[in-house]
PDB file of N, CA and C in Angstrom:
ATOM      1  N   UNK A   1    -101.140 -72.887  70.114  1.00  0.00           N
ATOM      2  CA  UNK A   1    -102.253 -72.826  71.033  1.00  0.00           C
ATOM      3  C   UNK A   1    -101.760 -72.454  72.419  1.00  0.00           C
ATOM      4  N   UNK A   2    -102.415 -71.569  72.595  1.00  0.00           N
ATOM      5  CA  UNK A   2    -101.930 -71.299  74.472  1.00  0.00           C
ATOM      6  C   UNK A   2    -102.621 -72.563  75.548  1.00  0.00           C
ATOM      7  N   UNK A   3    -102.035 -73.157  76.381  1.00  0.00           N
ATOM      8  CA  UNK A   3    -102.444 -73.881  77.308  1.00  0.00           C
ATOM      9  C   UNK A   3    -102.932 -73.611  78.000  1.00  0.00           C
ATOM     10  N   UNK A   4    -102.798 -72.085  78.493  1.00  0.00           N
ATOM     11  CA  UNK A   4    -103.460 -71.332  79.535  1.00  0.00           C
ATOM     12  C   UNK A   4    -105.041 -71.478  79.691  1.00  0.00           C
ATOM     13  N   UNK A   5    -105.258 -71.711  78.428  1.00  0.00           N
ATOM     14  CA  UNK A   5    -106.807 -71.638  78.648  1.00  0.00           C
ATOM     15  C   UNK A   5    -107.674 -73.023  78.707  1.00  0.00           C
ATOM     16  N   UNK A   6    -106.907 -74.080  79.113  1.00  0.00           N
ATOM     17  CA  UNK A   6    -107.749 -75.277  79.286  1.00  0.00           C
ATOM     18  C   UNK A   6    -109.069 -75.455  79.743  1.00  0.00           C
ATOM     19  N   UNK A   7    -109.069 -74.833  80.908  1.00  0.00           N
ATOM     20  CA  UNK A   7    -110.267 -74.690  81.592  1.00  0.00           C
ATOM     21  C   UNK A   7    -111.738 -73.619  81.094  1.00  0.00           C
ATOM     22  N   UNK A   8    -111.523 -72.750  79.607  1.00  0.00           N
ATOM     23  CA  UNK A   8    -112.446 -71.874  79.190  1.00  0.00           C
ATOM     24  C   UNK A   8    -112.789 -72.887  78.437  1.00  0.00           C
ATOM     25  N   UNK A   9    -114.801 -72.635  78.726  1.00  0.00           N
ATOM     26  CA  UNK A   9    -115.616 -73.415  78.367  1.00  0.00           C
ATOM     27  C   UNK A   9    -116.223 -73.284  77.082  1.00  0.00           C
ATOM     28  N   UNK A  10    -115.982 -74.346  76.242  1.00  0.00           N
ATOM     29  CA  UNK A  10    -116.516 -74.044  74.577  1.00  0.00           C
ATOM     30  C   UNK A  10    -117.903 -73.526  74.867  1.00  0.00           C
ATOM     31  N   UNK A  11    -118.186 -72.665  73.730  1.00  0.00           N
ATOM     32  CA  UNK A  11    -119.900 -72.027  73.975  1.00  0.00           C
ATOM     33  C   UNK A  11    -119.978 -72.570  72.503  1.00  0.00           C
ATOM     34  N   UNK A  12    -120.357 -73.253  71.912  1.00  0.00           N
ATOM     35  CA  UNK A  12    -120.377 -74.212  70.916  1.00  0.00           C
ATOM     36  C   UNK A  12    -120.724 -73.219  69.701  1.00  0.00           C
ATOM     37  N   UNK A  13    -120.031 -71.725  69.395  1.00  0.00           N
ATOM     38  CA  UNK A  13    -120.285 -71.121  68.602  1.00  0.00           C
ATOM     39  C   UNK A  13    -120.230 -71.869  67.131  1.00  0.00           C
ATOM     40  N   UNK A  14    -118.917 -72.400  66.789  1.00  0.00           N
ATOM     41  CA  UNK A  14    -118.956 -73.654  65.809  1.00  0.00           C
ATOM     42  C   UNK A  14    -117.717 -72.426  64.409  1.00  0.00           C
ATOM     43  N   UNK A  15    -117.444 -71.811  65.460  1.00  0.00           N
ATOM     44  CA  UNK A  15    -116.133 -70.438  64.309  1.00  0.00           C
ATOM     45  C   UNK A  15    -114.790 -71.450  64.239  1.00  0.00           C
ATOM     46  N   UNK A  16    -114.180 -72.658  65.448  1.00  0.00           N
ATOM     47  CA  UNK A  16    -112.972 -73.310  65.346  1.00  0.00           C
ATOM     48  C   UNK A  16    -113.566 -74.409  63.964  1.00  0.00           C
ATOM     49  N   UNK A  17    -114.565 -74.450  63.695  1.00  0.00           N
ATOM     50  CA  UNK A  17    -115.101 -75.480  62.270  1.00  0.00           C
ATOM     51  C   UNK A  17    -115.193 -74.944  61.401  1.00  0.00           C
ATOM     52  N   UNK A  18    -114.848 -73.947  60.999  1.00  0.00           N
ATOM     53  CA  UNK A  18    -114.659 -72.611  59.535  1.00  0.00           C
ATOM     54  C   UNK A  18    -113.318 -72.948  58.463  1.00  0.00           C
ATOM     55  N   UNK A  19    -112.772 -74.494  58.896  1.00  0.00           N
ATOM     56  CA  UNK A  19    -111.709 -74.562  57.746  1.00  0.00           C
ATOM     57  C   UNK A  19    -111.967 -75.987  57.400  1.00  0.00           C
ATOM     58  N   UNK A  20    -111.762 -76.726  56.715  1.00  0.00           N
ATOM     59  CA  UNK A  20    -111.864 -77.531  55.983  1.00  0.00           C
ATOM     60  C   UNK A  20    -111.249 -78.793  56.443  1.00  0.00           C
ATOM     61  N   UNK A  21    -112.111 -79.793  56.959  1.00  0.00           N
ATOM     62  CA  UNK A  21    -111.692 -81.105  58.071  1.00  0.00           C
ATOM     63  C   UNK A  21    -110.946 -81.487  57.302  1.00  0.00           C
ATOM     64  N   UNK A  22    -111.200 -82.107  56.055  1.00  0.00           N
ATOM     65  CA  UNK A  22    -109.725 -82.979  54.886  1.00  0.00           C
ATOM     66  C   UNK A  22    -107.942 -82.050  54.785  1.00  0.00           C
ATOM     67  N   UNK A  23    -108.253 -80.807  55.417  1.00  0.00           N
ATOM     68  CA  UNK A  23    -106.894 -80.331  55.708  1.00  0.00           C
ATOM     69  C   UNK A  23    -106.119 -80.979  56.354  1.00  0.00           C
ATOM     70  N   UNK A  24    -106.420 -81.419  57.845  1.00  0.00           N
ATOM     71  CA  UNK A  24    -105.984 -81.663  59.026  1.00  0.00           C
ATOM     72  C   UNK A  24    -105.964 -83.024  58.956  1.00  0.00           C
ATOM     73  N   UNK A  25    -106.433 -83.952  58.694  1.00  0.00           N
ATOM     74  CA  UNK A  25    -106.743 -85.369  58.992  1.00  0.00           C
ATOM     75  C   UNK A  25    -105.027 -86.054  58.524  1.00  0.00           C
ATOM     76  N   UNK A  26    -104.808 -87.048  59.772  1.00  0.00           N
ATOM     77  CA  UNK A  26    -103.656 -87.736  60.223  1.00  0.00           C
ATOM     78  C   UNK A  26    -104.088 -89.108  59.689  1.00  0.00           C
ATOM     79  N   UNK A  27    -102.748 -89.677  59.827  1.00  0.00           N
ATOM     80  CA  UNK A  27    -103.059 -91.388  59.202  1.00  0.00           C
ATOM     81  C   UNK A  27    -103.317 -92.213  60.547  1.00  0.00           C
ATOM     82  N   UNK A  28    -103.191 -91.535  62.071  1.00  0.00           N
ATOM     83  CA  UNK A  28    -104.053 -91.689  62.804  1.00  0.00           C
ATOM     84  C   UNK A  28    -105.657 -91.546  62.630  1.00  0.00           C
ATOM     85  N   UNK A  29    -105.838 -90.584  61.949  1.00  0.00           N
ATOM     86  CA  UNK A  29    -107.350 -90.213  61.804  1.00  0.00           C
ATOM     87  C   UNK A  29    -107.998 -91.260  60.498  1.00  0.00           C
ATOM     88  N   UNK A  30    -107.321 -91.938  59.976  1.00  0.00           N
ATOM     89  CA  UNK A  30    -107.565 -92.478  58.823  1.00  0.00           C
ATOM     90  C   UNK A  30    -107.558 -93.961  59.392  1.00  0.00           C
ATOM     91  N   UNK A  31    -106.541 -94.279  60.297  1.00  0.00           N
ATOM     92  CA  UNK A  31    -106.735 -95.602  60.894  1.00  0.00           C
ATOM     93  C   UNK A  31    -108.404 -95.918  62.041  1.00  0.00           C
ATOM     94  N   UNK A  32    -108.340 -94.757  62.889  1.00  0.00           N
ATOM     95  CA  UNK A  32    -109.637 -94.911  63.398  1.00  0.00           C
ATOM     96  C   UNK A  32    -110.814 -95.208  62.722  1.00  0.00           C
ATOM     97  N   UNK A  33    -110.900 -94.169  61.823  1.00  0.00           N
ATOM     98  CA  UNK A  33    -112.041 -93.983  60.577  1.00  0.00           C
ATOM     99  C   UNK A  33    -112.290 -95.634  59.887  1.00  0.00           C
ATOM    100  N   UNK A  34    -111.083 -96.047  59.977  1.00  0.00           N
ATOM    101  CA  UNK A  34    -111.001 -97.587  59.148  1.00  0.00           C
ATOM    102  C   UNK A  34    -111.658 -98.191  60.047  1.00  0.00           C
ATOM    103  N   UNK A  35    -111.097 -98.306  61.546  1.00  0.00           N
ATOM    104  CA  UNK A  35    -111.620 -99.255  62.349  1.00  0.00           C
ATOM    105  C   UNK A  35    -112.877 -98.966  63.241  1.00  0.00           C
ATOM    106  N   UNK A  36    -113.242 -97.797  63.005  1.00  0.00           N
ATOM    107  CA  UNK A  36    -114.734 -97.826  63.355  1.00  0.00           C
ATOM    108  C   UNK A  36    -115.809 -98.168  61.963  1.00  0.00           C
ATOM    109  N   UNK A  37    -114.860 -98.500  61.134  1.00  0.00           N
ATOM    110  CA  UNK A  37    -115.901 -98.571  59.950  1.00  0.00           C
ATOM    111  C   UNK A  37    -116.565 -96.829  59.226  1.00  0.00           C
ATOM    112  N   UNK A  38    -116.067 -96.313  59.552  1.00  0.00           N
ATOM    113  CA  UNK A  38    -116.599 -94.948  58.942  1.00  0.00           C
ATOM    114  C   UNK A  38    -115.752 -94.705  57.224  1.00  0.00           C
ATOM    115  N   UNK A  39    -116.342 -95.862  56.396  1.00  0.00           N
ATOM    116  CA  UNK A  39    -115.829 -95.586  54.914  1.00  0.00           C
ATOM    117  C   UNK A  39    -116.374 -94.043  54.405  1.00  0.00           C
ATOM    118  N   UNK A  40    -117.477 -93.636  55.028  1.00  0.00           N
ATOM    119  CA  UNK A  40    -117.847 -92.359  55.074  1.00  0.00           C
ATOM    120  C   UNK A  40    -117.424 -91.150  54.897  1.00  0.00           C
ATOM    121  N   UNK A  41    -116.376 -91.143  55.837  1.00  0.00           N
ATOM    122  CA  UNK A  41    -115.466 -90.056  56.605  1.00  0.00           C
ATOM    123  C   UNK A  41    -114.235 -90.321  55.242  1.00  0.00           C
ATOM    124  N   UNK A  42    -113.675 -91.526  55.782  1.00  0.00           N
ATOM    125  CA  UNK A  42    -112.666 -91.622  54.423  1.00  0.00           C
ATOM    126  C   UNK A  42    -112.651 -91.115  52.876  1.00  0.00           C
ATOM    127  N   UNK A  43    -113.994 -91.632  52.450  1.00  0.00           N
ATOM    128  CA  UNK A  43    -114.601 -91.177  51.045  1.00  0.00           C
ATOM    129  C   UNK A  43    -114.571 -89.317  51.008  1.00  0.00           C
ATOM    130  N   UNK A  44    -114.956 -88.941  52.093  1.00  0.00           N
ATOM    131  CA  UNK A  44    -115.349 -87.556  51.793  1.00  0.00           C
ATOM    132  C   UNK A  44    -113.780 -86.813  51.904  1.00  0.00           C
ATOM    133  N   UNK A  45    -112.851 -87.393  52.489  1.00  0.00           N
ATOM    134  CA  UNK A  45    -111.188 -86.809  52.819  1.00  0.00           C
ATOM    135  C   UNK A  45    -110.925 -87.157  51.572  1.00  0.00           C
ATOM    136  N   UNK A  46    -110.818 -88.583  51.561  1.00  0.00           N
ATOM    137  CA  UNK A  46    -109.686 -88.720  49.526  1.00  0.00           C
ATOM    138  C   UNK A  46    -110.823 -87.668  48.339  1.00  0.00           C
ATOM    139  N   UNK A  47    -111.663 -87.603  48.456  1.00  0.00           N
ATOM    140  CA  UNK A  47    -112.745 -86.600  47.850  1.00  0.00           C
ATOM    141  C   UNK A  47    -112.262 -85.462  47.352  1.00  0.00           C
ATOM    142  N   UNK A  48    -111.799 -84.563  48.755  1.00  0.00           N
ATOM    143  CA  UNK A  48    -111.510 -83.361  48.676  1.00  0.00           C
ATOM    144  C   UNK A  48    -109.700 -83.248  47.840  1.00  0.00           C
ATOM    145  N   UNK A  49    -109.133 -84.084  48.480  1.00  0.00           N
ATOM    146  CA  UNK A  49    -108.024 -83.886  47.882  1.00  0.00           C
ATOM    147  C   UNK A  49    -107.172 -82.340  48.254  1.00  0.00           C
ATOM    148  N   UNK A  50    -106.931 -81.734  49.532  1.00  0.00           N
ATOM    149  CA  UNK A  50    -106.804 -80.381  50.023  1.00  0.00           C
ATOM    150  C   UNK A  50    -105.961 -80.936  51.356  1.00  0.00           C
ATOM    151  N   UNK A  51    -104.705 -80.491  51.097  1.00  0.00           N
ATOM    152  CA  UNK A  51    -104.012 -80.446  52.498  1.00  0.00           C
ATOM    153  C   UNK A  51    -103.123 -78.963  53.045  1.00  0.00           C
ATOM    154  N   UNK A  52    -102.832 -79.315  54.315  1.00  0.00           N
ATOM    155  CA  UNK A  52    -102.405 -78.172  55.101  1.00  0.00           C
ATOM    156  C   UNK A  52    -100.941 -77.644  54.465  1.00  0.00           C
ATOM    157  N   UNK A  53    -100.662 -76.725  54.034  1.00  0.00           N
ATOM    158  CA  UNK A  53     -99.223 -76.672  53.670  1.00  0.00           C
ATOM    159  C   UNK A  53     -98.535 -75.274  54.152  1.00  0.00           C
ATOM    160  N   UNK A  54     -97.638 -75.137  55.091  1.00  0.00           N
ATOM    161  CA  UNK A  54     -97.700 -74.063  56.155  1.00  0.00           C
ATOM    162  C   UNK A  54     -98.403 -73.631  56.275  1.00  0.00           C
ATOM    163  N   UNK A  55     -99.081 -72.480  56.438  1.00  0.00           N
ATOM    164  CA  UNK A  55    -100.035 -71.355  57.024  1.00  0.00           C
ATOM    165  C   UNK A  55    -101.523 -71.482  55.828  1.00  0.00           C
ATOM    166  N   UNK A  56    -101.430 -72.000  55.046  1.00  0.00           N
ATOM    167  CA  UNK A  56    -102.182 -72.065  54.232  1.00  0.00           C
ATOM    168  C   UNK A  56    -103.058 -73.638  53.887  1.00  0.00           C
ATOM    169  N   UNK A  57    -104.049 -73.837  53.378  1.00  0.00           N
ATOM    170  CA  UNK A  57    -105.158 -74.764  52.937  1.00  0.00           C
ATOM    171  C   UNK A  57    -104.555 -74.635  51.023  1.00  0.00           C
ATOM    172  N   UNK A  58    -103.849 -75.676  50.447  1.00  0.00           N
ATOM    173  CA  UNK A  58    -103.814 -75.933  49.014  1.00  0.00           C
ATOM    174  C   UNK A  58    -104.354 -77.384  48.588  1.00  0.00           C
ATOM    175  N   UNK A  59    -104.865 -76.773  47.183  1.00  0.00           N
ATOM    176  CA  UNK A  59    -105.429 -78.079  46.545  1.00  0.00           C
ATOM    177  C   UNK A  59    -104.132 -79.098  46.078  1.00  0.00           C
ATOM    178  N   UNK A  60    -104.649 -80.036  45.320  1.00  0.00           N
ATOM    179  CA  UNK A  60    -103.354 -80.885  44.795  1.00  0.00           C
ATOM    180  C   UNK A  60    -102.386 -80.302  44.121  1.00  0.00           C
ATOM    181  N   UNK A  61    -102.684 -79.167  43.171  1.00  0.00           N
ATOM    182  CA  UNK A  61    -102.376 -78.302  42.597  1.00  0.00           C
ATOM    183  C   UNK A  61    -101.121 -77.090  43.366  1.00  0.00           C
ATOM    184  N   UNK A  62    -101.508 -77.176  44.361  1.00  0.00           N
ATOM    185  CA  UNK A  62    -100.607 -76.012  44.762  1.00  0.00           C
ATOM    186  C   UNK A  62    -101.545 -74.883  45.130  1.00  0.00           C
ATOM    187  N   UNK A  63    -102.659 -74.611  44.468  1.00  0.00           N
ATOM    188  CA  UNK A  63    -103.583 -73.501  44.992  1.00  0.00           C
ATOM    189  C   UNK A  63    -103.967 -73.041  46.239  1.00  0.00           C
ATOM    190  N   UNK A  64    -103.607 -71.735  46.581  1.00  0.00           N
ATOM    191  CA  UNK A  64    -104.066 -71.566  47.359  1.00  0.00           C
ATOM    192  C   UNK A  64    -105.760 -71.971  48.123  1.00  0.00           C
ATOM    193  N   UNK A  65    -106.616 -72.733  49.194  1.00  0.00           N
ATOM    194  CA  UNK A  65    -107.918 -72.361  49.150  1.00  0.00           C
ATOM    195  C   UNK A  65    -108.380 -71.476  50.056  1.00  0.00           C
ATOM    196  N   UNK A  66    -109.045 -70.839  50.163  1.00  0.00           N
ATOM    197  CA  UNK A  66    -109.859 -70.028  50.974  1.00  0.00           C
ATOM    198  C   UNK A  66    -110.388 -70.245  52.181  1.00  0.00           C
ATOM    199  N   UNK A  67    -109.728 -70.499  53.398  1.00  0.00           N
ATOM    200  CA  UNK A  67    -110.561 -71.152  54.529  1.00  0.00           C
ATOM    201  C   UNK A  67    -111.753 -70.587  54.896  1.00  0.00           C
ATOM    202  N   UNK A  68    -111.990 -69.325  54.993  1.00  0.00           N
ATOM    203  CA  UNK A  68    -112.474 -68.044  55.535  1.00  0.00           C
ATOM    204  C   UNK A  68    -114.025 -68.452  54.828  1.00  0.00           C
ATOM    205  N   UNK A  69    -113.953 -69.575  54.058  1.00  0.00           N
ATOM    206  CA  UNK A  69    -115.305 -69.437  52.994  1.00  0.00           C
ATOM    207  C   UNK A  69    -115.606 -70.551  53.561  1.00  0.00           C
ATOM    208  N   UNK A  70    -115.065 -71.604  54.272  1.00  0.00           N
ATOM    209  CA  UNK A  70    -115.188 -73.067  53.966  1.00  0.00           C
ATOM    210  C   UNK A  70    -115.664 -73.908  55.525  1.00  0.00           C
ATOM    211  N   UNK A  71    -116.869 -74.167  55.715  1.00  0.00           N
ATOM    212  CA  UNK A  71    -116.935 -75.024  57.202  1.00  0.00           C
ATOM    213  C   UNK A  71    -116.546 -76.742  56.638  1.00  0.00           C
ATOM    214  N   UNK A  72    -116.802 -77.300  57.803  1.00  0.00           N
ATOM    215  CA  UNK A  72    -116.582 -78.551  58.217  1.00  0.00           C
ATOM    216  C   UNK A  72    -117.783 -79.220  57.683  1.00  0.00           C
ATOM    217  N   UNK A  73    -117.895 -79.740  56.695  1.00  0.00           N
ATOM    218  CA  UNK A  73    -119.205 -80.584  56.797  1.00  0.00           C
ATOM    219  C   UNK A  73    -120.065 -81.412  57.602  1.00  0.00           C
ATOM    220  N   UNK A  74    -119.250 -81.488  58.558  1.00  0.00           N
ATOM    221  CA  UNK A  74    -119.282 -81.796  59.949  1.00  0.00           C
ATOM    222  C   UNK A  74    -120.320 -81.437  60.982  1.00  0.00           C
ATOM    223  N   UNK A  75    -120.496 -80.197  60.871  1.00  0.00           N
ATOM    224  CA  UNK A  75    -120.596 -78.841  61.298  1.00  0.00           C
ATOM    225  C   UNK A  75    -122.078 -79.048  61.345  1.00  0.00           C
ATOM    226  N   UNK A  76    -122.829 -79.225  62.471  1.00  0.00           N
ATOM    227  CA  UNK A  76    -124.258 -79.110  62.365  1.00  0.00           C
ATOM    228  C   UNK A  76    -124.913 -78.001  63.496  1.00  0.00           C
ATOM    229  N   UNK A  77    -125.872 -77.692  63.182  1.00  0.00           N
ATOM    230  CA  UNK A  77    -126.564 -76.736  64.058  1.00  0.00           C
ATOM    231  C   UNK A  77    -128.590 -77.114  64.624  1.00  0.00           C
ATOM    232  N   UNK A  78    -127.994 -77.000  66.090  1.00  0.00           N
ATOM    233  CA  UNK A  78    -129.346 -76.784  66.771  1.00  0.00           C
ATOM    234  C   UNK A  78    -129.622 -75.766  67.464  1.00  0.00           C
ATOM    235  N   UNK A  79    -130.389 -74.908  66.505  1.00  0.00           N
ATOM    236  CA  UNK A  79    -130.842 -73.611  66.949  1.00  0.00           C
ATOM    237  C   UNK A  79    -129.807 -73.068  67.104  1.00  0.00           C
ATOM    238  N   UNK A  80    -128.928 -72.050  68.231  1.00  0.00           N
ATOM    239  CA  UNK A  80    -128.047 -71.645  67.418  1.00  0.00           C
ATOM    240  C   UNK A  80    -126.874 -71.784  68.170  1.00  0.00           C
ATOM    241  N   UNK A  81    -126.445 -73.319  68.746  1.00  0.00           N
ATOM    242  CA  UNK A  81    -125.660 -74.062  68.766  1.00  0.00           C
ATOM    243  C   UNK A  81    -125.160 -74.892  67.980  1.00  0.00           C
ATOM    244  N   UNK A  82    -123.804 -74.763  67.854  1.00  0.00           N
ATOM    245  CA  UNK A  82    -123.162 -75.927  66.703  1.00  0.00           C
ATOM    246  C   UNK A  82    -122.827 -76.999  67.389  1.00  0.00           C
ATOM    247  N   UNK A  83    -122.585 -78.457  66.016  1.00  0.00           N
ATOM    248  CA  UNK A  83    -122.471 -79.662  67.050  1.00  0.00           C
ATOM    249  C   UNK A  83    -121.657 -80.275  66.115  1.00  0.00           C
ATOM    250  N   UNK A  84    -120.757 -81.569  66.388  1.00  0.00           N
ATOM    251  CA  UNK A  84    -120.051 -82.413  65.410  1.00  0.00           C
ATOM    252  C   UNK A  84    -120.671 -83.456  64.485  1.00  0.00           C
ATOM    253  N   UNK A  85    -121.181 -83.503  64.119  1.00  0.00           N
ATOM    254  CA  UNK A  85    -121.862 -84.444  63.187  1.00  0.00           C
ATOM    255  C   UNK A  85    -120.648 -86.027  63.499  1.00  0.00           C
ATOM    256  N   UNK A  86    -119.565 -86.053  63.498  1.00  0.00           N
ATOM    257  CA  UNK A  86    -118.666 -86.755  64.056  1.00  0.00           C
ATOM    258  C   UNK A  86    -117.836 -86.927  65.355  1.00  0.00           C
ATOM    259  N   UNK A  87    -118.402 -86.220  66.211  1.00  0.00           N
ATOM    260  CA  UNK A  87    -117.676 -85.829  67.698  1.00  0.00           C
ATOM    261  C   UNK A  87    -117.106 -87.089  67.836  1.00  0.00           C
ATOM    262  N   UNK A  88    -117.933 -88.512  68.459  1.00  0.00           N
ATOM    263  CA  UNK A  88    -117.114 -89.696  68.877  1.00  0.00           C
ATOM    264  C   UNK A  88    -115.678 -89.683  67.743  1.00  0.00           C
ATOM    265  N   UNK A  89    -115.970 -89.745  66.887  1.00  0.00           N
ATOM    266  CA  UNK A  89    -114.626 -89.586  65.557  1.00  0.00           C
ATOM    267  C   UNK A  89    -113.977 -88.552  65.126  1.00  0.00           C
ATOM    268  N   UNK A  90    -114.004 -87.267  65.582  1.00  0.00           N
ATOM    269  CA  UNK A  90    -113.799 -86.673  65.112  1.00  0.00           C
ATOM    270  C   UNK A  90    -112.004 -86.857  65.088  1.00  0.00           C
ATOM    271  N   UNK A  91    -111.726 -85.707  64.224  1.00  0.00           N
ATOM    272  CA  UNK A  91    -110.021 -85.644  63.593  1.00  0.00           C
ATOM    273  C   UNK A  91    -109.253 -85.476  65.105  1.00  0.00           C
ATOM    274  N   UNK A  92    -107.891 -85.630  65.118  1.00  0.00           N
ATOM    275  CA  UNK A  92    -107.372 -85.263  66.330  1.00  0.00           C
ATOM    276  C   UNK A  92    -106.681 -83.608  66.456  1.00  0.00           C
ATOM    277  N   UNK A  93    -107.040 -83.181  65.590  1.00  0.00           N
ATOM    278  CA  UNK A  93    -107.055 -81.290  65.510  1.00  0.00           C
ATOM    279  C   UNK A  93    -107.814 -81.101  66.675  1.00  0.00           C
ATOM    280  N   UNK A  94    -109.172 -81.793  66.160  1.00  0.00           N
ATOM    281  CA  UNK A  94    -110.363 -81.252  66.956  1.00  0.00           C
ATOM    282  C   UNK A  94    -110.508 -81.829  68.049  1.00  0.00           C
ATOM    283  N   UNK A  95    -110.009 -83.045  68.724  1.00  0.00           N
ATOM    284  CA  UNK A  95    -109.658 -83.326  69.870  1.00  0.00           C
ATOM    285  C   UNK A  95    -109.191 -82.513  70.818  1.00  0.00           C
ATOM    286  N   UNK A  96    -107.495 -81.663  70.026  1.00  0.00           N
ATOM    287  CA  UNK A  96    -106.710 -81.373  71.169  1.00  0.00           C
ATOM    288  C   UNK A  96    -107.140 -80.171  70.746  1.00  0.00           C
ATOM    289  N   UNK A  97    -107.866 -79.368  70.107  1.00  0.00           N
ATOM    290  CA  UNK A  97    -108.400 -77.877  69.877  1.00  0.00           C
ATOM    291  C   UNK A  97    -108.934 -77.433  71.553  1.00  0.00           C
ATOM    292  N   UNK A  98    -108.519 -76.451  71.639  1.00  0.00           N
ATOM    293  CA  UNK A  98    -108.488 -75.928  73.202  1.00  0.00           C
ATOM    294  C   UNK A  98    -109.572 -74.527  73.309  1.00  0.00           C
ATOM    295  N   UNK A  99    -110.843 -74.530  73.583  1.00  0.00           N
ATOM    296  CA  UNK A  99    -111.070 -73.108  73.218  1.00  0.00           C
ATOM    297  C   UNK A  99    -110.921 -71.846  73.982  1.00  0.00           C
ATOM    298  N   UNK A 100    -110.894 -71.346  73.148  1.00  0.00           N
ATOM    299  CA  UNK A 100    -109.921 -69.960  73.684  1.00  0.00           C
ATOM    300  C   UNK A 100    -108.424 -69.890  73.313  1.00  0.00           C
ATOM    301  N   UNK A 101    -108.126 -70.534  72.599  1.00  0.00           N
ATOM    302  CA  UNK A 101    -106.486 -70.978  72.236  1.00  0.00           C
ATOM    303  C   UNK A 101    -106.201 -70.188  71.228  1.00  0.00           C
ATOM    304  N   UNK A 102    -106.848 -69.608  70.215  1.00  0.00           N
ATOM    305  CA  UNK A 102    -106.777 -68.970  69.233  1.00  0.00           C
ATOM    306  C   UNK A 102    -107.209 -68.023  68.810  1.00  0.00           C
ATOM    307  N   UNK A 103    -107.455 -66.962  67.486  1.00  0.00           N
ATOM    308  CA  UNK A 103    -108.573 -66.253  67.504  1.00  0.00           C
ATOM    309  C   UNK A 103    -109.409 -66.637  66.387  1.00  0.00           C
ATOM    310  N   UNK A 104    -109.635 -67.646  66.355  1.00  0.00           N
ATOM    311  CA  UNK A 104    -110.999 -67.795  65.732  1.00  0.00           C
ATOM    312  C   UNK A 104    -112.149 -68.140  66.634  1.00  0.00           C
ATOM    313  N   UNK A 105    -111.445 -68.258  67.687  1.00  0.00           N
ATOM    314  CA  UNK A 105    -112.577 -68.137  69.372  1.00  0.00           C
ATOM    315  C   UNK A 105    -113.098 -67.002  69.725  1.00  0.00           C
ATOM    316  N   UNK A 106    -113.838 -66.643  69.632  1.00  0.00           N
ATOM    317  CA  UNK A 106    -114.681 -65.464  70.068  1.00  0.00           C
ATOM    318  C   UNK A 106    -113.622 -65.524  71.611  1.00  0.00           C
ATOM    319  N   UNK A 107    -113.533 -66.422  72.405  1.00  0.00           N
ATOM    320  CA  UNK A 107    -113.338 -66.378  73.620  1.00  0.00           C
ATOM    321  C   UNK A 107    -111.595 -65.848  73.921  1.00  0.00           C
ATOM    322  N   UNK A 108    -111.280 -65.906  72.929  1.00  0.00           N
ATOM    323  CA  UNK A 108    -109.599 -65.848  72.875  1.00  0.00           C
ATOM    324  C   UNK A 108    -109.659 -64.665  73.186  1.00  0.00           C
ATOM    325  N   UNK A 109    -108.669 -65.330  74.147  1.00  0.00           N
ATOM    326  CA  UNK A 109    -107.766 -63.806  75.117  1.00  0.00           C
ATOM    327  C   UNK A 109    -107.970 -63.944  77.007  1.00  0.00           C
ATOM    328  N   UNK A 110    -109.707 -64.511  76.932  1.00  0.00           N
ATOM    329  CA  UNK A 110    -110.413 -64.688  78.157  1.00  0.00           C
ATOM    330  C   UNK A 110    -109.394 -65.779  78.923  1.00  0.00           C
ATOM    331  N   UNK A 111    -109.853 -65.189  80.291  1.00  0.00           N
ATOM    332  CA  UNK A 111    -109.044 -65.844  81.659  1.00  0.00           C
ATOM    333  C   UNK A 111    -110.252 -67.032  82.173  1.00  0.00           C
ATOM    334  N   UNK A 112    -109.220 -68.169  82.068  1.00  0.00           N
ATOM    335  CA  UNK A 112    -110.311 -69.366  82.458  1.00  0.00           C
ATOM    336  C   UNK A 112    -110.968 -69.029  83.603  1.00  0.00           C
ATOM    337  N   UNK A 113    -112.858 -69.965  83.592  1.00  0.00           N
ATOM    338  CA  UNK A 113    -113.236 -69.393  84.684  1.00  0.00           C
ATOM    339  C   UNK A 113    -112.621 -70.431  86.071  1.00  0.00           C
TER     340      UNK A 113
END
């Protein structure tokens, strides 16, 4: 992630939520989830059974998955803003996710305002 762009303002397109939250999730993210009581969140991660393995999203299996196909269940929309269905909780990906940091940001590349 470039740091440079701290200050560019998310436009809540909802394109950094196009891969699959049970990838990313930490045993930080699993301790919160416990102690806010969100058995919820937990159920739907051991569910998927899909973690990050270098550059790629694989099942238990080894399979490759498809991010490019896959949002966040998370992932809600008002009108045609996206929103976290879990923001107070969300994973700590999506915490330190910076936008403009990448290119799945429309905004990537842009000079903070």
């Amino acid at each position: 992630m470039k740091n440079e762009n701290r200050d560019v303002v998310c436009q809540q397109c909802g394109n950094c939520c196009h891969v699959d939250l049970a990838a990313y999730v930490t045993a930080d993210d699993m301790r919160l989830w416990e102690k806010e009581g969100r058995h919820d969140v937990i159920a739907h991660v051991l569910a998927n059974d899909v973690m990050w393995s270098g550059d790629k999203v694989v099942n238990r299996f080894g399979s490759n998955i498809e991010t490019c196909r896959m949002s966040c269940i998370y992932l809600n929309w008002e009108g045609p803003s996206a929103f976290c269905g879990i923001y107070e909780v969300r994973t700590n990906v999506c915490r330190r996710y910076v936008p403009g940091s990448s290119n799945l940001c429309p905004q990537y590349g842009r000079k903070p305002r």
